[in-house]
Protein backbone atom coordinates (compact mmCIF):
# COMPACT_ATOMS: atom_id res chain seq x y z
CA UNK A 1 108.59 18.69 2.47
CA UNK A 2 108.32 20.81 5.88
CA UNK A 3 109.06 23.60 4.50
CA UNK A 4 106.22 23.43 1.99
CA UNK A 5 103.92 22.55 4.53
CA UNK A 6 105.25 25.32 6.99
CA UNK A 7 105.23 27.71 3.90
CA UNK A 8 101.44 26.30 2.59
CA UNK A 9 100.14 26.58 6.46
CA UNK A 10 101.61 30.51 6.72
CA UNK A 11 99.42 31.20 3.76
CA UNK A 12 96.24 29.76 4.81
CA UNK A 13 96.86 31.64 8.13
CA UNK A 14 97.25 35.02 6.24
CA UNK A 15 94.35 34.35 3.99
CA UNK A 16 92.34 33.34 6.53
CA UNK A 17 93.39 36.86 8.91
CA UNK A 18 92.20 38.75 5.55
CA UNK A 19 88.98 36.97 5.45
CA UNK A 20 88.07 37.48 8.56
CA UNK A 21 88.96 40.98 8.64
CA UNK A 22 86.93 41.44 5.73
CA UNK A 23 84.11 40.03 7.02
CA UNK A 24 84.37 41.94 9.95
CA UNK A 25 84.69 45.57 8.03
CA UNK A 26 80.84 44.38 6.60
CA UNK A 27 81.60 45.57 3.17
CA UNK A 28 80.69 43.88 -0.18
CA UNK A 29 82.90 42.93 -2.77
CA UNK A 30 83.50 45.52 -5.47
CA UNK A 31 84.59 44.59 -9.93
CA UNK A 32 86.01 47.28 -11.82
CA UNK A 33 83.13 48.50 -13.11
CA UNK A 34 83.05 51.58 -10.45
CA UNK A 35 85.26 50.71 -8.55
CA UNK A 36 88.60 52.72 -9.88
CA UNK A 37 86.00 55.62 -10.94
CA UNK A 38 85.93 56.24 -7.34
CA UNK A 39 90.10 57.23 -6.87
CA UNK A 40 89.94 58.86 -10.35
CA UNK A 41 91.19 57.20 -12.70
CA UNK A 42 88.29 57.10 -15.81
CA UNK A 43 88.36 53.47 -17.15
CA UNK A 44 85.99 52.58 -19.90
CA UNK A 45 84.45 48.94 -18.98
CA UNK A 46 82.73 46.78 -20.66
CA UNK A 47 79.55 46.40 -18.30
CA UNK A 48 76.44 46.59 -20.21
CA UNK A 49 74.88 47.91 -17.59
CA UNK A 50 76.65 49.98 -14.73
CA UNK A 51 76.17 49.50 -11.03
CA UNK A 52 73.89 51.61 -9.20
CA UNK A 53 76.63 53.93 -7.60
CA UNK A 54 78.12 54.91 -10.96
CA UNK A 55 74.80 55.86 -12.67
CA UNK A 56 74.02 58.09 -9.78
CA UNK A 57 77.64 59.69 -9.80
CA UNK A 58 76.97 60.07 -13.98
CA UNK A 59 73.76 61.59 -13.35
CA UNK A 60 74.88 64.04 -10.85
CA UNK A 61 77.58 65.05 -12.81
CA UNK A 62 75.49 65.12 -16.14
CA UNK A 63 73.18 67.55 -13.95
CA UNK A 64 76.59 69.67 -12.53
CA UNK A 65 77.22 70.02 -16.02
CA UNK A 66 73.72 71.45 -16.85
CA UNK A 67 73.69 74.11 -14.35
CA UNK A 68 77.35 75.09 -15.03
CA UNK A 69 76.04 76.00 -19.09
CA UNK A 70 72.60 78.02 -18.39
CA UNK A 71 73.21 81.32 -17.13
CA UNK A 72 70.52 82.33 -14.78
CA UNK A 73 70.01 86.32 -14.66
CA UNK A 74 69.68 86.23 -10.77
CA UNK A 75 73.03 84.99 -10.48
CA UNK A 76 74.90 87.41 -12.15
């Protein structure tokens, strides 16, 4: 039984270090829904509607894709 309870208290320490360091980094929690878009990796989800930092990515990239197909004659 000592060991559990030395075992059980170890945890609660480390969970409690990553808490607080969390807390202390300010940042807010993040699903999947965005979240592995960011390191690349394309995932369809099942969000019916997207988080604010993905539909601004989408519509930057839906307007990068725009420019990239008209030609404009004072480019070339």
């Amino acid at each position: 039984m000592t060991i559990f309870l030395i075992t059980l208290g170890f945890f609660l320490v480390v969970v409690l270090a990553m808490a607080v360091g969390y807390i202390f980094q300010q940042k807010t929690l993040a699903g999947s829904c965005g979240g592995l878009a960011t390191v690349g990796i394309e995932k369809s989800c099942n969000c019916d509607n997207p988080c604010e930092k993905r539909q601004e990515r989408e519509r930057k990239a839906a307007e990068k894709e725009k420019l990239q197909q008209s030609i404009d004659v004072k480019n070339i």
